[in-house]
Every structure is written in structure tokens, then in C-alpha cells.
Protein backbone atom coordinates (compact mmCIF):
# COMPACT_ATOMS: atom_id res chain seq x y z
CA UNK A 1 73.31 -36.96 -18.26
CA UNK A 2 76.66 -37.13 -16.02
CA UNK A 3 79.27 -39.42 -17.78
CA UNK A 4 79.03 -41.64 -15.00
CA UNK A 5 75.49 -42.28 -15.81
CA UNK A 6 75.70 -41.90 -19.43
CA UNK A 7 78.11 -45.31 -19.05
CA UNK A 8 75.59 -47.52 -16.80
CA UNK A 9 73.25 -46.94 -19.10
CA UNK A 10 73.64 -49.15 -22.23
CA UNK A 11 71.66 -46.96 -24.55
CA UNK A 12 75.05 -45.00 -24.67
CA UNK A 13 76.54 -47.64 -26.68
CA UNK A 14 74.53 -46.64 -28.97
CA UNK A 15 73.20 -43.22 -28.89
CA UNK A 16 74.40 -40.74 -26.04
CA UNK A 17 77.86 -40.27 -26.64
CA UNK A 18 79.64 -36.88 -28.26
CA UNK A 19 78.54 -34.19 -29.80
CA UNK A 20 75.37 -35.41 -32.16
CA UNK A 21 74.13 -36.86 -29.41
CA UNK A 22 74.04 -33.96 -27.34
CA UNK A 23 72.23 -32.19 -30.13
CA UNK A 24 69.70 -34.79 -30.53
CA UNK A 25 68.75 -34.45 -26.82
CA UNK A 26 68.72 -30.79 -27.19
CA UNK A 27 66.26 -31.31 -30.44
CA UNK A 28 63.87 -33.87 -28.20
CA UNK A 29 63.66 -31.22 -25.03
CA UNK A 30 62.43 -28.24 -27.18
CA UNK A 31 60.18 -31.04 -29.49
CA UNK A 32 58.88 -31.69 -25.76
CA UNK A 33 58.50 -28.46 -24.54
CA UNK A 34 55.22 -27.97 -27.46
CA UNK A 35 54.03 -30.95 -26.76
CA UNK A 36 54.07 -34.66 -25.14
CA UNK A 37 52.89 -35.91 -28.72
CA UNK A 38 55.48 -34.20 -30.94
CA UNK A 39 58.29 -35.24 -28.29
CA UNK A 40 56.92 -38.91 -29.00
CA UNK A 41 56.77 -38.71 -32.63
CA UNK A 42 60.49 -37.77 -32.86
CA UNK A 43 61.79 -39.82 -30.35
CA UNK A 44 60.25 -42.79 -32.43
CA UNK A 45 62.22 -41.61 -35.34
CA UNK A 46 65.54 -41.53 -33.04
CA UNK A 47 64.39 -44.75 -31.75
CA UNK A 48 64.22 -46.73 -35.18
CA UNK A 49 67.20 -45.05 -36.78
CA UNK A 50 69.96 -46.80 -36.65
CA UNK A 51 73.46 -45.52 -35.86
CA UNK A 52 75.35 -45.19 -37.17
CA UNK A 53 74.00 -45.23 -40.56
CA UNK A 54 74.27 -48.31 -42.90
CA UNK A 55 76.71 -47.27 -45.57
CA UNK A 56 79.53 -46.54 -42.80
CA UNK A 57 79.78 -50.11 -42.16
CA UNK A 58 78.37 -51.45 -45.51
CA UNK A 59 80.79 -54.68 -46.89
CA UNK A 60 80.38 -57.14 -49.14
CA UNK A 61 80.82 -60.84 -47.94
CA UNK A 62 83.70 -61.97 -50.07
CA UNK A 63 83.49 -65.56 -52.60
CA UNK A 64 82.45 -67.97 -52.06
CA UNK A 65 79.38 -66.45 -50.24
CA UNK A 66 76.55 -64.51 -53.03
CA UNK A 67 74.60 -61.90 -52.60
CA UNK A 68 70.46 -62.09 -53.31
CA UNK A 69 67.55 -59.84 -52.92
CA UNK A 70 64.22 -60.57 -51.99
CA UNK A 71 61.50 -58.31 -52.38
CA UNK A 72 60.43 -56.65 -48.93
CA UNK A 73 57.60 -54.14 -47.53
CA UNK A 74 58.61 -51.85 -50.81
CA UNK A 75 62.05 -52.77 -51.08
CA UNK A 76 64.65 -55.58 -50.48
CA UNK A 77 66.59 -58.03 -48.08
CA UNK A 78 69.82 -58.93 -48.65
CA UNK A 79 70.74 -62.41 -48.17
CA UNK A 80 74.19 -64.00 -48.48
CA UNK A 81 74.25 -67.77 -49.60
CA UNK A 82 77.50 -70.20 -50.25
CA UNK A 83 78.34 -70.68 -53.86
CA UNK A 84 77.81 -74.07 -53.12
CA UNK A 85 74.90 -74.20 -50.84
CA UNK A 86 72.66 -77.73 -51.37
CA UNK A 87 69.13 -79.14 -50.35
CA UNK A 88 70.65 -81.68 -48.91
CA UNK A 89 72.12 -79.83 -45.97
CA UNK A 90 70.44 -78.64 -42.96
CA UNK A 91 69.41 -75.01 -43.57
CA UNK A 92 70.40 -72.05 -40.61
CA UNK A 93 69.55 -68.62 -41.12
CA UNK A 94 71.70 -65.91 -39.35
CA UNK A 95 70.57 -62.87 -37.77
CA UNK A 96 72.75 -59.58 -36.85
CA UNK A 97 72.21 -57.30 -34.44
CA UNK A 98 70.87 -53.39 -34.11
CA UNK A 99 73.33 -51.25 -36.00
CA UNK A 100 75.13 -54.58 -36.98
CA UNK A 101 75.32 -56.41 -40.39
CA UNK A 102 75.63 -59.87 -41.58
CA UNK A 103 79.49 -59.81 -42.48
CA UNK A 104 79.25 -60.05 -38.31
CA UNK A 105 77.97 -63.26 -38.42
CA UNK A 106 80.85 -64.70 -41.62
CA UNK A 107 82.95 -66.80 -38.88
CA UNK A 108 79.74 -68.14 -37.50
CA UNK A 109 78.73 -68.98 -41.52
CA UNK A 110 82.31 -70.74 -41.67
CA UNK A 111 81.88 -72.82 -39.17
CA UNK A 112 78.30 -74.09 -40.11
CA UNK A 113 79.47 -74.84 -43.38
CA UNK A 114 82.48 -76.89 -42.17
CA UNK A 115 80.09 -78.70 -40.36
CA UNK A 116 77.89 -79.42 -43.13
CA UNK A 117 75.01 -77.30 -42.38
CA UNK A 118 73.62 -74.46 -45.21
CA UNK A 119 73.81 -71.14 -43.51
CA UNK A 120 71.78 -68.19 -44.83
CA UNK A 121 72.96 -64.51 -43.94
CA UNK A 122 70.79 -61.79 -44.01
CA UNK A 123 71.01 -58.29 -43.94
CA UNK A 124 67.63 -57.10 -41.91
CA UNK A 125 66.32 -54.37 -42.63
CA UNK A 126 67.79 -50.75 -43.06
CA UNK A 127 70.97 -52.53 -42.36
CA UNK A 128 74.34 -53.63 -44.43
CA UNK A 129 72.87 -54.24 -47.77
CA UNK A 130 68.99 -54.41 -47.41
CA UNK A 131 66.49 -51.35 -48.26
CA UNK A 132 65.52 -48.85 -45.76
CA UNK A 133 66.96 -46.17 -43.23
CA UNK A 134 64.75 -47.00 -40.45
CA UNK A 135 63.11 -50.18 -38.96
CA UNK A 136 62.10 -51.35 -35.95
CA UNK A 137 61.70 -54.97 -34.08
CA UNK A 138 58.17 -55.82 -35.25
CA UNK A 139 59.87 -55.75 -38.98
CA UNK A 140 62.50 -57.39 -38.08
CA UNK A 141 60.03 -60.28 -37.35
CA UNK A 142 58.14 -59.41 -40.21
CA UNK A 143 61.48 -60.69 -42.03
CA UNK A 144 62.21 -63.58 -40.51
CA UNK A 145 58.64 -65.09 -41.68
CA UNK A 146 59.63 -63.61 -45.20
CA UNK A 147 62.78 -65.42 -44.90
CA UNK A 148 61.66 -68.46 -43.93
CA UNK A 149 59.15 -68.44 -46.79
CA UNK A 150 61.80 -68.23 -48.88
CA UNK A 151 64.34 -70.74 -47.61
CA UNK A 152 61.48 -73.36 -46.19
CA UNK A 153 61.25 -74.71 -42.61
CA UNK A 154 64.35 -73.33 -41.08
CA UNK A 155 66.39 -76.23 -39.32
CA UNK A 156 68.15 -73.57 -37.01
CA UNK A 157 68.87 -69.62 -36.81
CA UNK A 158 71.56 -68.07 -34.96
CA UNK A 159 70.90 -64.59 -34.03
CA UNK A 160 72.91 -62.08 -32.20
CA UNK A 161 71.32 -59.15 -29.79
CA UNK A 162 68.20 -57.42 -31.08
CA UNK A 163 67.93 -60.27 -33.54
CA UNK A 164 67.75 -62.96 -30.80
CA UNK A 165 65.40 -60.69 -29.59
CA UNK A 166 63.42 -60.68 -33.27
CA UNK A 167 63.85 -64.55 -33.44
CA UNK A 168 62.23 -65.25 -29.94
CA UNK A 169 59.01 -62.98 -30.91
CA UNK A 170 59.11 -65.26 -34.37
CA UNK A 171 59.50 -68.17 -33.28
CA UNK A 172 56.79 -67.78 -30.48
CA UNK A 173 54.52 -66.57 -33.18
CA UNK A 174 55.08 -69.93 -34.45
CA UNK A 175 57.85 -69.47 -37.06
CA UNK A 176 58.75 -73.02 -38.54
CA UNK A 177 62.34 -73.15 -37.21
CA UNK A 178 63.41 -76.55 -35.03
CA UNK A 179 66.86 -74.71 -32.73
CA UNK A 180 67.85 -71.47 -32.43
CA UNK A 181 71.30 -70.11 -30.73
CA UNK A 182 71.20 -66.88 -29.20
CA UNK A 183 74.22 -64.68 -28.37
CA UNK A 184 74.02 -61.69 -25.85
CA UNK A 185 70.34 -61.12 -26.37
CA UNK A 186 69.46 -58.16 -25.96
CA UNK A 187 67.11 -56.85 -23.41
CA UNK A 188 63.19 -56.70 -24.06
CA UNK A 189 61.72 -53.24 -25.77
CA UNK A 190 60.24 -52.31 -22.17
CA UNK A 191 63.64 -52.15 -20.75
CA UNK A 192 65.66 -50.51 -23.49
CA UNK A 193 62.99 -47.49 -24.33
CA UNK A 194 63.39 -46.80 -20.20
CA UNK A 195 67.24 -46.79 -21.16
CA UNK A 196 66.36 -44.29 -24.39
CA UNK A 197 64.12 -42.15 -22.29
CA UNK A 198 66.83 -41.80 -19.25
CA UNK A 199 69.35 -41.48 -22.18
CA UNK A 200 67.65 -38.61 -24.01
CA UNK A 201 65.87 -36.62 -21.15
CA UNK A 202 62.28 -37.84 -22.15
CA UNK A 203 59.95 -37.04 -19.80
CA UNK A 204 56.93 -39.29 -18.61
CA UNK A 205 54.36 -38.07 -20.67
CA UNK A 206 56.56 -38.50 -23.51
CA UNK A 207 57.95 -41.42 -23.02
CA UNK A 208 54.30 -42.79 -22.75
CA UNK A 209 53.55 -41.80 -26.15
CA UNK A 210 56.53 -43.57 -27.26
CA UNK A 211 55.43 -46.65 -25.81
CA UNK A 212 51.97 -46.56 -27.51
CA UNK A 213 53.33 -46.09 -30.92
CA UNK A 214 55.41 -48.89 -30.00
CA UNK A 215 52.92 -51.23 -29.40
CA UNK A 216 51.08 -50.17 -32.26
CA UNK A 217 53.60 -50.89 -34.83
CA UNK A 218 54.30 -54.20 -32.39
CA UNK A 219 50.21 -55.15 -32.59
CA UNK A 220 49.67 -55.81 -28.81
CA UNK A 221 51.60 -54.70 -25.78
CA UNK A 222 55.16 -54.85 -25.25
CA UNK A 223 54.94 -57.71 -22.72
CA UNK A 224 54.82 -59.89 -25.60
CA UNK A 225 58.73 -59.58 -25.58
CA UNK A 226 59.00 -60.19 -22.14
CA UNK A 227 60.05 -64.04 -21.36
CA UNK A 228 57.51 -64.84 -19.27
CA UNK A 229 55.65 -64.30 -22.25
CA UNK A 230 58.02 -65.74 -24.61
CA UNK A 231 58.14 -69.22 -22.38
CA UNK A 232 54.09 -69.92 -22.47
CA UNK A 233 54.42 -69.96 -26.27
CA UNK A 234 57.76 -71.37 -27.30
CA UNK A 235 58.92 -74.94 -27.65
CA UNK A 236 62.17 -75.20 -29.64
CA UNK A 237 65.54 -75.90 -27.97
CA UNK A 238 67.61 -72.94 -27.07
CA UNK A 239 71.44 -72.43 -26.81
CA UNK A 240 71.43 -68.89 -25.37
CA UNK A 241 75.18 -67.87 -24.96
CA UNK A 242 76.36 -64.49 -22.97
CA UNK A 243 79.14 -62.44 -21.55
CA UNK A 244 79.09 -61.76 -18.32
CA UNK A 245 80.87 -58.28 -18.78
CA UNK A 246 78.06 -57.31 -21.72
CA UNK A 247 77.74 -53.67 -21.54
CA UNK A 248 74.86 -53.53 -24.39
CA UNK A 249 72.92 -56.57 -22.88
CA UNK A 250 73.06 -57.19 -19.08
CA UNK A 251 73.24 -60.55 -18.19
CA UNK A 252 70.34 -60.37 -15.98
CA UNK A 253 68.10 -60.81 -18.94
CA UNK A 254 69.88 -63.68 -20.65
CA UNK A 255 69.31 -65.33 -17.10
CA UNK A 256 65.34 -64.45 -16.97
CA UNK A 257 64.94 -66.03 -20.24
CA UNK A 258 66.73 -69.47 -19.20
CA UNK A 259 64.57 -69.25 -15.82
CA UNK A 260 61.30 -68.85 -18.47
CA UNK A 261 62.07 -70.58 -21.48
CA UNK A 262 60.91 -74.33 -21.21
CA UNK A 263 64.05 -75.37 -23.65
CA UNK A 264 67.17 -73.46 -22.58
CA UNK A 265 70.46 -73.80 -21.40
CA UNK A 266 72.75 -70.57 -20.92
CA UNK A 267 76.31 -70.66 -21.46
CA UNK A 268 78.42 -67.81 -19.94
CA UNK A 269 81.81 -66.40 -21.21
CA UNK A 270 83.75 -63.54 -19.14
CA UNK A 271 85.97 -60.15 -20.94
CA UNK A 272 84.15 -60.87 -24.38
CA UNK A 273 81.70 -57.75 -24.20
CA UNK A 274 78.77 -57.71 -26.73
CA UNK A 275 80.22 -58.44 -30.06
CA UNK A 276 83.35 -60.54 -29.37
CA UNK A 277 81.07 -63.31 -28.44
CA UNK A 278 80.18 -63.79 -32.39
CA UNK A 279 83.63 -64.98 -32.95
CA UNK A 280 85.06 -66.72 -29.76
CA UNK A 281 85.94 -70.36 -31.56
CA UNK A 282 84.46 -72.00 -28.38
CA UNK A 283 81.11 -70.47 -28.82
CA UNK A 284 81.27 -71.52 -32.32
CA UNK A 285 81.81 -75.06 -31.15
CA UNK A 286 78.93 -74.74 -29.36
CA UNK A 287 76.36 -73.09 -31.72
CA UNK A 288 77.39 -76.10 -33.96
CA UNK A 289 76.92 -79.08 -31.68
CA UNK A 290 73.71 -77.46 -30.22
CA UNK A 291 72.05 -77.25 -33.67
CA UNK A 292 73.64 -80.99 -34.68
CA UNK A 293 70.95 -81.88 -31.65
């Protein structure tokens, strides 16, 4: 891949850039030269590893927030609760994104607790503190129910990228959660493994075997993600909030999803890029007085 393309393409962020990379996509040509199948099978395990790895990143939220695990597909979650956290507050879970961890989400934690709600952060899986090297969005989701068994009806979550992503499949699924905030969702699975394939050289036949053991793990097709699909089976209120200089997640898709979602209103910010928007003290503002209803 030229540079120039390597840089439209916001798999890079992630994946294509320096010298692993470019061994990676050397390892996936010669997987696909003996076969379509084998070329599949480790692109999956490219696809659901995240980089880079968890322990490069790893931190501990700081007092007054505690650490808990919960039990989880063989291992654990880790959530992050305040020292002080009460059933009498509303309760908000918060969701990182791919590659991410939940010390992302602390000033968004701050701010809900100022406000009086009970936030709930949560390391998903193979990320920051929780079990696993590998996972993949249909566990992600798998979590969320787990997490919501555990806390109760969720009043609110607040998810960033891939977990926005997560939360929308959830909550469609019917979740119990009454408002969710969503910053710089990222774009559905269809869209980002054509990003991974152009990324990593995989060719069609390859790329199609991907796709099935995709929707295999997923349990239906990948237009389940997609929000046309999404808006037929999802009721709560949305806050979905986006930069319009995201790199990772292209606007265009935060706009299809407030075009499809029956619930939603989009609020734009401009030279905040993907991550940056977790922090910005107006979006803050905004998560809170969205989930005050």
C-alpha cells in the first residue's frame, strides 16, 4: 500500500503502519498463496488481536474508583466502581473503544459522578485489565448483557468507537438500558473488514472467508450492524457525538445512523480527531444533560 493510501484508509490507525505491519502483510500473502481458507483463518486472528497489546497501555484507575472482577467466558471483566457508589443514584456503564481501556473514559466517570449519577467502567475484553488477548464485537456484546446482569437495568451507557458500536447491537438485542451516548462510533464490521482487506492485501476469496467466520462468531449476517438494521429494532434515546476531522471513524457513518435511528440527535465537534472527543468539557456537558433526560 502507497503511504498516500495507507493514510485514507483508517485501518492504518490501527494496523498498517511500520515495520510489523509490513511483516504481517507479508505473513497473510504467503498464508494466501496455499490457500483462500488458511489466508482467512489468520487474518481472523489479525483481525481480533488487538494492538497494540493490553499491558502497553495497562493503568490502574486511581482512589476513589475500585477495581472488581466478574467471572467471564473462562476468565474475567474488569470493572471500576466509585468508593462511594449508591443504589440510590442512576446507574451508567462506560464502554472504551478497540485497543482502548477504561482509564479513557475517567473524565467522563468524573463528570457523571458530579452530577449524581453511578458510573460503572469496564475493561472489555482482552483489554486494560480484563482476561483475554483476543476478542471480537459479538463478545463485546456478550459483555454488556453480563454487565448489565450484574449492575441491573442500566439507566444509561456511554460508549466510545467500537463500543458504541457493541452497545447499538446490545441494545437492539434488547439490552435493558433507557439512554445511551455515543462518541465517534465507529463504522459497521462490513465497512472496516473492506478497510482490513485493502489494508493487508487480502484478496477476494479471502476476504470472503473472513466474512463468514465473521458472521459465524456474530450468529447472522453482518447487516445486523448496519443502521438500517439497528433503527427497525431500537427505541432508546441517543446522543451520538462526532468529530468532523475523525480519521478512525468517518463521519459519514455517525450521519447514517442519525438518518436511521428513530431516537437520535448528532452533535458535531471540528480538530478533536477520534479520542479527544472523550474529554472535550463541552461534550461532557452534553453526555450529562442528555442522560438527566
Amino acid at each position: 500500500m502507497s503511504p498516500g493510501a495507507a493514510k485514507a484508509n483508517p485501518a492504518s490507525l490501527f494496523y498498517a503502519g511500520g515495520a510489523t505491519a509490513a511483516l504481517l502483510r507479508q505473513g497473510l500473502r504467503l498464508a494466501q498463496a496455499m490457500g483462500p481458507r488458511l489466508g482467512g483463518a489468520l487474518a481472523l486472528r489479525l483481525f481480533c488481536s488487538p494492538l497494540p497489546p493490553k499491558f502497553l497501555g495497562r493503568l490502574a484507575l486511581p482512589a476513589p474508583w475500585l477495581a472488581e472482577d466478574w467471572a467471564f467466558e473462562g476468565s474475567h471483566l474488569r470493572a471500576w466502581r466509585h468508593a462511594d457508589a449508591s443504589v440510590d443514584r442512576p446507574r451508567v456503564l462506560l464502554v472504551h473503544g478497540w485497543g482502548g481501556r477504561a482509564a479513557q473514559m475517567k473524565s467522563l466517570a468524573d463528570a457523571l459522578w458530579q452530577q449524581g449519577f453511578d458510573p460503572v467502567l469496564l475493561d472489555m475484553p482482552a483489554h486494560g485489565h480484563s482476561g483475554g488477548w483476543s476478542s471480537h464485537l459479538p463478545q463485546w456484546r456478550r459483555a454488556l448483557f453480563v454487565a448489565a446482569s450484574r449492575l441491573g437495568p442500566l439507566h444509561g451507557i456511554v460508549a466510545h468507537s467500537l463500543g458504541a458500536v457493541a452497545t447499538l447491537s446490545a441494545a437492539a438485542r434488547g439490552l435493558p438500558v433507557r439512554r445511551l451516548a455515543l462518541l465517534a462510533t465507529s463504522a459497521p464490521p462490513a465497512t472496516v473488514l473492506g478497510w482490513f482487506g485493502h489494508a493487508f492485501g487480502l484478496g477476494e476469496k479471502s476476504r470472503h472467508d473472513l466474512r463468514k467466520r465473521l458472521e459465524h462468531l456474530s450468529d447472522g449476517p453482518l447487516e445486523q450492524f448496519e443502521p438500517a438494521w439497528l433503527g427497525a429494532h431500537l427505541q432508546q434515546a441517543v446522543l451520538l457525538i462526532h468529530d468532523e476531522q475523525d480519521r478512525a471513524a468517518p463521519l459519514a457513518h455517525a450521519r447514517a445512523l442519525d438518518e436511521a435511528l428513530p431516537q437520535a440527535s448528532l452533535l458535531l465537534s471540528s480538530g478533536l480527531g477520534h479520542r479527544r472527543v472523550l474529554d472535550h468539557i463541552s461534550h461532557l456537558a452534553a453526555v450529562c444533560a442528555h442522560l438527566r433526560g
